[in-house]
C-alpha atoms as a PDB file:
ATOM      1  CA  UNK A   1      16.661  14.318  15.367  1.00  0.00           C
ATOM      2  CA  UNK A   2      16.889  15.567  11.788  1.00  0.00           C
ATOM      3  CA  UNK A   3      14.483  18.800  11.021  1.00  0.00           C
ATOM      4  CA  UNK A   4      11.613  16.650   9.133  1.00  0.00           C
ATOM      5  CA  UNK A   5       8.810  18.232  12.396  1.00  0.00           C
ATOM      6  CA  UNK A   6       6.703  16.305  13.950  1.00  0.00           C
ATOM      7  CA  UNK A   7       4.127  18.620  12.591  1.00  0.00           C
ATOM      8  CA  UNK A   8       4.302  17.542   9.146  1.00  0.00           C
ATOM      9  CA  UNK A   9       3.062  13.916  10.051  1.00  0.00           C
ATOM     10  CA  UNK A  10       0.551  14.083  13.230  1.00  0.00           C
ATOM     11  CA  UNK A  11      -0.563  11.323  14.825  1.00  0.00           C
ATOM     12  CA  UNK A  12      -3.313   8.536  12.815  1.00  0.00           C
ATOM     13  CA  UNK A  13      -5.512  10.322  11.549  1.00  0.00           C
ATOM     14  CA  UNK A  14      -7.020   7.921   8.666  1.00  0.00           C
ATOM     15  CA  UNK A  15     -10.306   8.068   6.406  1.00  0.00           C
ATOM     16  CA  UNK A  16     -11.370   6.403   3.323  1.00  0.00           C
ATOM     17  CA  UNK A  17     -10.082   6.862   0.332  1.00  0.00           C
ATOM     18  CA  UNK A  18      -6.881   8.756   1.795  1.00  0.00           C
ATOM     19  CA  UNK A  19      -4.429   6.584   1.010  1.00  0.00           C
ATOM     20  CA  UNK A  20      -2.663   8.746  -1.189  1.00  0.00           C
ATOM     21  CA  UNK A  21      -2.216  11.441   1.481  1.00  0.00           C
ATOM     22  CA  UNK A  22       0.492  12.793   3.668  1.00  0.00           C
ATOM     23  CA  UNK A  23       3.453  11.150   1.912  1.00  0.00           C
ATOM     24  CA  UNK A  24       5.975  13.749   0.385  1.00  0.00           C
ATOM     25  CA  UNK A  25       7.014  12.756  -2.807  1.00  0.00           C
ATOM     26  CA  UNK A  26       3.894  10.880  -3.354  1.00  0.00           C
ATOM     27  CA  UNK A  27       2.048  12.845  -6.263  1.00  0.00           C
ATOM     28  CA  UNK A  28       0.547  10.224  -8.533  1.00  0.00           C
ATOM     29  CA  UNK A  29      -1.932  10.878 -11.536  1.00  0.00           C
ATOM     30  CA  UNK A  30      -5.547  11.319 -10.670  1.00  0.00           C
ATOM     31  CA  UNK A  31      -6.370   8.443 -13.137  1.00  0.00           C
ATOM     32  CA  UNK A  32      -3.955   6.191 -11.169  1.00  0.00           C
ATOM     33  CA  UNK A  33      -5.612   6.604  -7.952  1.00  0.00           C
ATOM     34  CA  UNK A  34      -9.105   6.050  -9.440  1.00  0.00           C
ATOM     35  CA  UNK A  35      -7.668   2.918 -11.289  1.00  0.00           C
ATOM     36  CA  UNK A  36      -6.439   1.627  -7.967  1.00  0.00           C
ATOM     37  CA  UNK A  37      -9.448   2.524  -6.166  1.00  0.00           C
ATOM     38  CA  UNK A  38     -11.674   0.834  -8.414  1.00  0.00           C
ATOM     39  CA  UNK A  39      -9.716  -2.040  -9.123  1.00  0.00           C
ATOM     40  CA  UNK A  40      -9.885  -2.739  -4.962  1.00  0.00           C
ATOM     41  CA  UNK A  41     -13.845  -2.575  -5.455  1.00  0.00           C
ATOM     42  CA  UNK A  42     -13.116  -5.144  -8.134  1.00  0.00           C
ATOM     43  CA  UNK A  43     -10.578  -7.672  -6.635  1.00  0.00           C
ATOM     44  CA  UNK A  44     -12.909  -7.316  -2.959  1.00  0.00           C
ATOM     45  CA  UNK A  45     -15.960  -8.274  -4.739  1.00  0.00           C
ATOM     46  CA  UNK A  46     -17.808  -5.096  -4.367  1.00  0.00           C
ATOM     47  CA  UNK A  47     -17.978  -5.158  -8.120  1.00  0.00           C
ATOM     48  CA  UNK A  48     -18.077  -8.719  -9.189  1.00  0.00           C
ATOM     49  CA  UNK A  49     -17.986 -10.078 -12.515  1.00  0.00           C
ATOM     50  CA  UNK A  50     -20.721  -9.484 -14.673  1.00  0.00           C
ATOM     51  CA  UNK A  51     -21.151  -5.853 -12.991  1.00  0.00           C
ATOM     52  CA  UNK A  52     -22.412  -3.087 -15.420  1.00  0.00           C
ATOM     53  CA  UNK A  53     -20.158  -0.244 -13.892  1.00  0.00           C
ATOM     54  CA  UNK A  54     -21.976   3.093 -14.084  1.00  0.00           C
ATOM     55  CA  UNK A  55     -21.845   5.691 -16.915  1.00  0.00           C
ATOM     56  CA  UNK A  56     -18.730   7.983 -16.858  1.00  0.00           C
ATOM     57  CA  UNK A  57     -20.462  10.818 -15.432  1.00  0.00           C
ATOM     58  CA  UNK A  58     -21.514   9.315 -12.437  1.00  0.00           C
ATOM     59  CA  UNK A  59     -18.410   7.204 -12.125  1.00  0.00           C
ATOM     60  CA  UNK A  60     -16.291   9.768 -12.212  1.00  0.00           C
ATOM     61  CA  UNK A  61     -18.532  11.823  -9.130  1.00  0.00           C
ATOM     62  CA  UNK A  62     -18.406   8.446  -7.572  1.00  0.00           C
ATOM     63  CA  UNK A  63     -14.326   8.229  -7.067  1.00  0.00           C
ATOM     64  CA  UNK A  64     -14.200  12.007  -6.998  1.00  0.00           C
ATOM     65  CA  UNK A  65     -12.494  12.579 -10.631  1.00  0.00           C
ATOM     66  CA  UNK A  66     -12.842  14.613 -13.769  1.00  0.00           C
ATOM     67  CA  UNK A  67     -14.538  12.521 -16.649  1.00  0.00           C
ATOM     68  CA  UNK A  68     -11.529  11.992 -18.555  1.00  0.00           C
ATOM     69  CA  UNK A  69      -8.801  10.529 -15.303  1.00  0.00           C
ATOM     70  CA  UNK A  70     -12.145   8.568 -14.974  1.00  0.00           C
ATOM     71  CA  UNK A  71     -11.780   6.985 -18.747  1.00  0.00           C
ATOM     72  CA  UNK A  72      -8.072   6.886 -18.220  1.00  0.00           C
ATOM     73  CA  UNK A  73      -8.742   4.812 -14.948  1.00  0.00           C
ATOM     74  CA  UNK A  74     -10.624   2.612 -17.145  1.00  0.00           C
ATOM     75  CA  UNK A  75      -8.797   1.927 -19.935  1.00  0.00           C
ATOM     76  CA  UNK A  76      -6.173   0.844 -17.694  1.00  0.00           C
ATOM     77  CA  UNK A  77      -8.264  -2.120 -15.886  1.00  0.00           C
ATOM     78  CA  UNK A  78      -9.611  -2.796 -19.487  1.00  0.00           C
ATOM     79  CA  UNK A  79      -6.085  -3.025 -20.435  1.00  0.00           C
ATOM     80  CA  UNK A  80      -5.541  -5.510 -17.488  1.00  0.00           C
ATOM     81  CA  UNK A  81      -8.153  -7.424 -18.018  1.00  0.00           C
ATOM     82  CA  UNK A  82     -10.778  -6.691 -15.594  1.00  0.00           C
ATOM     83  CA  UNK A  83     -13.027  -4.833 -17.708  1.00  0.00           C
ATOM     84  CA  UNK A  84     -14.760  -4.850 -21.044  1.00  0.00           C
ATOM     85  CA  UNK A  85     -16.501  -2.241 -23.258  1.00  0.00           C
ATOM     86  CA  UNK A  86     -19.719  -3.052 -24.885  1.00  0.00           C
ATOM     87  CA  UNK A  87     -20.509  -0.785 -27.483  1.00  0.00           C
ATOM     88  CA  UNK A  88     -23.869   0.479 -26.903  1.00  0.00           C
ATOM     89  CA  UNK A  89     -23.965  -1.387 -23.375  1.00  0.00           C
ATOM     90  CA  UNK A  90     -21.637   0.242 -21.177  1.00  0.00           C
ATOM     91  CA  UNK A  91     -18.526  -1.004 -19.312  1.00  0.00           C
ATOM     92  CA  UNK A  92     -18.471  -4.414 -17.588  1.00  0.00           C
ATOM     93  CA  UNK A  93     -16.543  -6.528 -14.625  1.00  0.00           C
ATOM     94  CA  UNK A  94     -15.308  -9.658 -16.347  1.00  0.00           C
ATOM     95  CA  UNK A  95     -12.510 -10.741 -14.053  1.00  0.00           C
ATOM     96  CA  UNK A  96     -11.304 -10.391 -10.095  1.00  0.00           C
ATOM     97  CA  UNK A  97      -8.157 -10.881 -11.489  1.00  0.00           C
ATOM     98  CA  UNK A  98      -6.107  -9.310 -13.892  1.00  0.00           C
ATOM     99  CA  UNK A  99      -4.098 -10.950 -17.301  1.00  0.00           C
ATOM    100  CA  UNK A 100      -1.819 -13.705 -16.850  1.00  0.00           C
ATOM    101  CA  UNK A 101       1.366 -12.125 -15.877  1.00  0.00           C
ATOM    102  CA  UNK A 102       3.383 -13.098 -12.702  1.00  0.00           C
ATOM    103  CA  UNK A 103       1.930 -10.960  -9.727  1.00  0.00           C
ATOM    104  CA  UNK A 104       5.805 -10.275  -9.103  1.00  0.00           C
ATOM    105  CA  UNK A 105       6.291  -8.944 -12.437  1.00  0.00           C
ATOM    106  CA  UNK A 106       2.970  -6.700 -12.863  1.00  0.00           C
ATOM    107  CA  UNK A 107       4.524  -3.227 -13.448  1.00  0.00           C
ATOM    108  CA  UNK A 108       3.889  -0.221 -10.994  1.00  0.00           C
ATOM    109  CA  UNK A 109       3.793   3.807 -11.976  1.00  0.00           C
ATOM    110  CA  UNK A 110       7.734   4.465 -12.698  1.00  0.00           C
ATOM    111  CA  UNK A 111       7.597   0.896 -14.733  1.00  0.00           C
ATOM    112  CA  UNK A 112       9.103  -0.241 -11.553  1.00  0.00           C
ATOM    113  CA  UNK A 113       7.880  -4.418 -10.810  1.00  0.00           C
ATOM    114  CA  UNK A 114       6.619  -5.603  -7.756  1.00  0.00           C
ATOM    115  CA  UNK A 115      10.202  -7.573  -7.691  1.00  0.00           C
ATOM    116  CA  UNK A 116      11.899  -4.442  -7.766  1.00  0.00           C
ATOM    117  CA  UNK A 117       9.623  -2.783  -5.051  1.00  0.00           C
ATOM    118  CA  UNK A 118      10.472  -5.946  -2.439  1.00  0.00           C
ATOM    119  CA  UNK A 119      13.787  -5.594  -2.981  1.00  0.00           C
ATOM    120  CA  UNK A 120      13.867  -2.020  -2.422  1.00  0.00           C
ATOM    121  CA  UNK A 121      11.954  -2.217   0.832  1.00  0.00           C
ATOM    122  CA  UNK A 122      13.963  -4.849   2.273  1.00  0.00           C
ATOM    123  CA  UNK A 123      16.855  -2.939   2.120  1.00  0.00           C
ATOM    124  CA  UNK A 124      15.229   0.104   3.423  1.00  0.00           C
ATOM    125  CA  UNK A 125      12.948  -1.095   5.961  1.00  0.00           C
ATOM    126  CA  UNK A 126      15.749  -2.979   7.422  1.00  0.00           C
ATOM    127  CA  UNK A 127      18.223  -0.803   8.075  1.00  0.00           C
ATOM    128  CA  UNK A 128      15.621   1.684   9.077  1.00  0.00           C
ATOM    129  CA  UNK A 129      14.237  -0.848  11.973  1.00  0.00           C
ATOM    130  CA  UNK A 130      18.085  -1.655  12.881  1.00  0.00           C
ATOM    131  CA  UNK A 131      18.663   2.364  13.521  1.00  0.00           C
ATOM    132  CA  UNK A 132      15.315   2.857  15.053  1.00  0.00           C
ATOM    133  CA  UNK A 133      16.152   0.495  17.535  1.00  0.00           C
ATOM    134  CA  UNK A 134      19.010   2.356  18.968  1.00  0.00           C
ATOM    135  CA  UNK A 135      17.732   6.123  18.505  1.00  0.00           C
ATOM    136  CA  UNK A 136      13.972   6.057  18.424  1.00  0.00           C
ATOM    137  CA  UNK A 137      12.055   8.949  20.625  1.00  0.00           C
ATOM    138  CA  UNK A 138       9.652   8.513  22.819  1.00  0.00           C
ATOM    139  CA  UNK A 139       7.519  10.868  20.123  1.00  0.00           C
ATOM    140  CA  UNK A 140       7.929   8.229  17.586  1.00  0.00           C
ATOM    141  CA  UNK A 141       7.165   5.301  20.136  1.00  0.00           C
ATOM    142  CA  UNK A 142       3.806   6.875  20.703  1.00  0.00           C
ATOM    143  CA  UNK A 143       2.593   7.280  17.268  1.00  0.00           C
ATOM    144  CA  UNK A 144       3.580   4.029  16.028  1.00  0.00           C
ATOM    145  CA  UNK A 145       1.670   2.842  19.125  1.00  0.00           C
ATOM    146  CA  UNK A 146      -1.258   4.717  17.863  1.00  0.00           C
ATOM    147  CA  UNK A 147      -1.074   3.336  14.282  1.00  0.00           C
ATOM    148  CA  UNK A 148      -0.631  -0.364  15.664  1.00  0.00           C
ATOM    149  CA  UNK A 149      -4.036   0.733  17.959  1.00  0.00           C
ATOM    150  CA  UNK A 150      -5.547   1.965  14.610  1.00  0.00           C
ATOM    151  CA  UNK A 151      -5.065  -1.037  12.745  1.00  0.00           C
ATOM    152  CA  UNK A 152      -5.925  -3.944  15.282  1.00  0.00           C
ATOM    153  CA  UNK A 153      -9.841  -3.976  14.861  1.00  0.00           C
ATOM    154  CA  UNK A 154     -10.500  -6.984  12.423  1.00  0.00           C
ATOM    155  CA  UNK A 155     -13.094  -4.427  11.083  1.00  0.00           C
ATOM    156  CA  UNK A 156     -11.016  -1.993   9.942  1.00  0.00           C
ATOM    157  CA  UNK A 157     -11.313  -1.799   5.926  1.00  0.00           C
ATOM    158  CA  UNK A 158      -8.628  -2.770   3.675  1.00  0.00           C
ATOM    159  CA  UNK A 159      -8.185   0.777   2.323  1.00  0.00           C
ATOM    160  CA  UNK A 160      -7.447   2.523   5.400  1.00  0.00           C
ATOM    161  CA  UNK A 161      -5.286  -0.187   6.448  1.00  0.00           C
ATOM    162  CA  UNK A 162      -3.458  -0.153   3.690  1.00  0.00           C
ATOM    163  CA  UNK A 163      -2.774   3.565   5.017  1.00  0.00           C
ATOM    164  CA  UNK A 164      -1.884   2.804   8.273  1.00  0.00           C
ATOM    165  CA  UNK A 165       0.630   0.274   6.734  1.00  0.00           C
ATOM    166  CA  UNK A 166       2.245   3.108   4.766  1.00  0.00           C
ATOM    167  CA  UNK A 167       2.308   5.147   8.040  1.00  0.00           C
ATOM    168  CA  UNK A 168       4.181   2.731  10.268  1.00  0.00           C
ATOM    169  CA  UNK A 169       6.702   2.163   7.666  1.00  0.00           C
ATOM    170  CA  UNK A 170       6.968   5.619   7.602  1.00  0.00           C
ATOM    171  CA  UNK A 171       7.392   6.119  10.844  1.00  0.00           C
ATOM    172  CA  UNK A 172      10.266   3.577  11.321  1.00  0.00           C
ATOM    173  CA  UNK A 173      11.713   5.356   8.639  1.00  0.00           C
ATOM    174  CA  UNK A 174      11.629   8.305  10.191  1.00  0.00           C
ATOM    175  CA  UNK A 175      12.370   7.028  14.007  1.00  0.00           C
ATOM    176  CA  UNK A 176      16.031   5.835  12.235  1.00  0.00           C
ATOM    177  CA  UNK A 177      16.998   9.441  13.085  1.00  0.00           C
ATOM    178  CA  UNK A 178      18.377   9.903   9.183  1.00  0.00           C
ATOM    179  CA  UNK A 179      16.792  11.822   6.720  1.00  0.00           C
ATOM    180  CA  UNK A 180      18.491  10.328   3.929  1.00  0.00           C
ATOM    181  CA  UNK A 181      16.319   6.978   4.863  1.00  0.00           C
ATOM    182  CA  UNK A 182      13.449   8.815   5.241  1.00  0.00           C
ATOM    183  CA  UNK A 183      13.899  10.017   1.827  1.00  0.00           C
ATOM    184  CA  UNK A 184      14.496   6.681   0.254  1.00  0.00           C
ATOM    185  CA  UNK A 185      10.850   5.626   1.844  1.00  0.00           C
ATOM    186  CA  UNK A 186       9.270   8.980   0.478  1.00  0.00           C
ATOM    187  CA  UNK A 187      10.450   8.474  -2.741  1.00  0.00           C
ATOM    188  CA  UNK A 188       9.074   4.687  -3.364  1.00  0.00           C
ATOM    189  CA  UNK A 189       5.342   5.604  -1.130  1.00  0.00           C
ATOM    190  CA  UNK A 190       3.383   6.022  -4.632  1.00  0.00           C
ATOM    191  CA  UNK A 191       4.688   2.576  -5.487  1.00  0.00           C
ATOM    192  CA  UNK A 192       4.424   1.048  -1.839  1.00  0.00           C
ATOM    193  CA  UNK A 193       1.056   2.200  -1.984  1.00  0.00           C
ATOM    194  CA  UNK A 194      -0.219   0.565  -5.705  1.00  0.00           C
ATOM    195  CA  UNK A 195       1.720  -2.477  -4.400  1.00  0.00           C
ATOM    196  CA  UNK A 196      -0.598  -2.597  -0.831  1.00  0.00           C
ATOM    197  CA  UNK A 197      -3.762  -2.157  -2.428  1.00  0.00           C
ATOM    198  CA  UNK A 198      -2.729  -4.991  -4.493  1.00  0.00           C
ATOM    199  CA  UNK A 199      -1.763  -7.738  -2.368  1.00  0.00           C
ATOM    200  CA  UNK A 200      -4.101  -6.687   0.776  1.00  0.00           C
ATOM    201  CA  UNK A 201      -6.671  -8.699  -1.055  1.00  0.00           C
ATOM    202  CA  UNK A 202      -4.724 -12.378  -0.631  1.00  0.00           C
ATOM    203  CA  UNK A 203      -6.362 -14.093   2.129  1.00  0.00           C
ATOM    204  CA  UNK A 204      -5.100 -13.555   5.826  1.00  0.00           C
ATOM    205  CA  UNK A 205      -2.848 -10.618   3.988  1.00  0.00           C
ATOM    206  CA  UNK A 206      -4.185  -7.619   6.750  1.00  0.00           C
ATOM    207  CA  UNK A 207      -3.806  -9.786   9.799  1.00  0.00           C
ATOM    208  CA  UNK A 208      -0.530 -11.405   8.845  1.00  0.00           C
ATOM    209  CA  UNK A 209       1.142  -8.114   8.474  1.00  0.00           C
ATOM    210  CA  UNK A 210      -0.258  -6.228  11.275  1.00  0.00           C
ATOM    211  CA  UNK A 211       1.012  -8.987  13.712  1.00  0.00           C
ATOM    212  CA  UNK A 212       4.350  -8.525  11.911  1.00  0.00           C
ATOM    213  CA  UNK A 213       4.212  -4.925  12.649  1.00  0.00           C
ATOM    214  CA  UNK A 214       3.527  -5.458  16.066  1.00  0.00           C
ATOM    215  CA  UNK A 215       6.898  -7.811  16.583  1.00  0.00           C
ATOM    216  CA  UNK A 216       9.000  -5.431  14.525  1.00  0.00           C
ATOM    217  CA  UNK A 217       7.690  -2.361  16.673  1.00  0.00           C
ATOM    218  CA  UNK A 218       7.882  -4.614  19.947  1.00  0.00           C
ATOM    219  CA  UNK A 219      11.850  -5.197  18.661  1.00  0.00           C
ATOM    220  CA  UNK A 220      12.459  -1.292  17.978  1.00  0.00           C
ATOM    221  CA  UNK A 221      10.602  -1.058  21.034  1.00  0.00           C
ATOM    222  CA  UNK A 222      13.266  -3.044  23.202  1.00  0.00           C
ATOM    223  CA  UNK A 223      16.141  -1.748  21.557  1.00  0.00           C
ATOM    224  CA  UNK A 224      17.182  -4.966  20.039  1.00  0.00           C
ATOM    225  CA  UNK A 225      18.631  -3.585  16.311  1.00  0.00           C
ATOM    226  CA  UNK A 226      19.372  -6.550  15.233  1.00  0.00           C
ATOM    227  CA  UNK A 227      16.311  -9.035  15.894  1.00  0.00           C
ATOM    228  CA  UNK A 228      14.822  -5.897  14.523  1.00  0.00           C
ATOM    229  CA  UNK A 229      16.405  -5.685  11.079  1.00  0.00           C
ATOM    230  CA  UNK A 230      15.859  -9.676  10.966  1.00  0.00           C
ATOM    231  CA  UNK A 231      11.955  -9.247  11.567  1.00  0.00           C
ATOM    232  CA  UNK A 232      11.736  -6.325   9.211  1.00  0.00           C
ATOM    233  CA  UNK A 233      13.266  -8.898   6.275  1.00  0.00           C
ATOM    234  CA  UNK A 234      10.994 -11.592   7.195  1.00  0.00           C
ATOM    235  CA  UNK A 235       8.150  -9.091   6.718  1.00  0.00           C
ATOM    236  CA  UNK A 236       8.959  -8.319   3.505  1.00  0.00           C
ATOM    237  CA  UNK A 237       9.761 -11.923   2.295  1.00  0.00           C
ATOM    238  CA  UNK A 238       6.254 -13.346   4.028  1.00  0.00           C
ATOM    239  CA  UNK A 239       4.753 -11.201   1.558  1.00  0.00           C
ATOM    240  CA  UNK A 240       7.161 -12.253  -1.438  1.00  0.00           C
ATOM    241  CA  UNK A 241       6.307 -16.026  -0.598  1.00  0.00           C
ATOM    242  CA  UNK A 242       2.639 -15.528  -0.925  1.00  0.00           C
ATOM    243  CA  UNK A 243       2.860 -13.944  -3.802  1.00  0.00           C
ATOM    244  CA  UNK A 244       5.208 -16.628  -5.661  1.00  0.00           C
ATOM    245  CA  UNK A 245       2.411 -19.056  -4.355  1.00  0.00           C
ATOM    246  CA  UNK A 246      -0.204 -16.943  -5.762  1.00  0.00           C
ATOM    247  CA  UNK A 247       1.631 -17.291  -9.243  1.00  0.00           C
ATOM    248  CA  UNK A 248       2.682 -21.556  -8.959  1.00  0.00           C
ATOM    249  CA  UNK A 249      -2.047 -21.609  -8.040  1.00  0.00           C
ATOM    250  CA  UNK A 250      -2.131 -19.568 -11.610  1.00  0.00           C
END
């Protein structure tokens, strides 16, 4: 086993709001994490349309931000077009949804697309499943266990599962035994995670992909690398399917 410890990554241990933690490599912009966060509060309904969202001061306390990653946060949903300025009224929901443009080709940080980030993963989380298969610990076998645990509840909000989901991919990553995978992963997590808190809002999204977690870990599990690698793709292109039918319903 390569020298990334065991420490570094203990077992689930998931709150709100933390889905930007624990992922080397993953240091976004403040205003980029407040943009996601309230854009989830958008597309979940928390804030639907019509919403007056609250002045910038308390905004900004609210998502735990300085006052000006808190305008930057929304000039970007403005930009998308799930928010409006009033003068002299304040900021407004006007859309669950953002602009027109193909979900597929809605641009993450790094100007990377959605496209780009399904390809990537494919390719990754693949392989990674393949080699986990044949060299996995029995450390890695229980903490994967525990995230799978962690994310069964129906309950369990979309932002910490959208956590979770970065944590078992992780973990497979990591279970391959080569640090130069593990890498690879660390290096697209800030882009992994903008693309999660994205799509978890399409209907059946959370349960679809933790059962598909379960039958790639159940296939790392038996040692079978390649009905492994196959399940990991199919994970991946579930996920690029719904969104192309999200865009044909546009």
């Amino acid at each position: 086993m390569h020298s990334k410890t065991q420490e570094e990554h203990p077992p689930v241990e998931v709150a709100e709001g933390s889905m930007s933690a624990d992922h080397r490599g993953a240091r976004r912009k403040v205003s980029d994490v407040a943009a996601e966060q309230l854009e989830l509060k958008i597309t979940s309904g928390e804030y639907p349309a019509g919403t007056k969202l609250a002045a910038e001061p308390a905004l900004a306390k609210e998502f735990g931000v300085g006052r000006s990653s808190m305008r930057e946060a929304v000039r970007t949903l403005s930009a998308a077009g799930y928010l409006r300025s009033s003068h002299g009224s304040g900021v407004f929901v006007v859309s669950d949804r953002p602009v027109n443009t193909a979900i597929s080709d809605r641009t993450l940080s790094g100007g990377y697309t959605m496209t780009d980030l399904l390809e990537a993963r494919e390719a990754i989380e693949a392989r990674s499943a393949e080699l986990a298969a044949a060299r996995i610990s029995d450390h890695h076998r229980e903490v994967i266990q525990s995230i799978l645990a962690a994310a069964a509840p129906r309950e369990v909000s979309q932002q910490v599962f959208v956590t979770l989901d970065a944590q078992f991919h992780r973990q497979i990553a990591e279970a391959s035994s080569n640090p130069l995978l593990l890498d690879i992963w660390d290096s697209i997590a800030p882009q992994f995670l903008q693309y999660s808190l994205r799509v978890i809002t399409i209907p059946g999204r959370q349960r679809h992909a933790h059962l598909d977690h379960c039958d790639i870990a159940e296939a790392v599990f038996a040692g079978d690398s390649e009905n492994a690698a196959r399940l990991a793709r199919a994970h991946v292109d579930a996920v690029r399917q719904e969104l192309r039918a999200l865009d044909n319903i546009r």
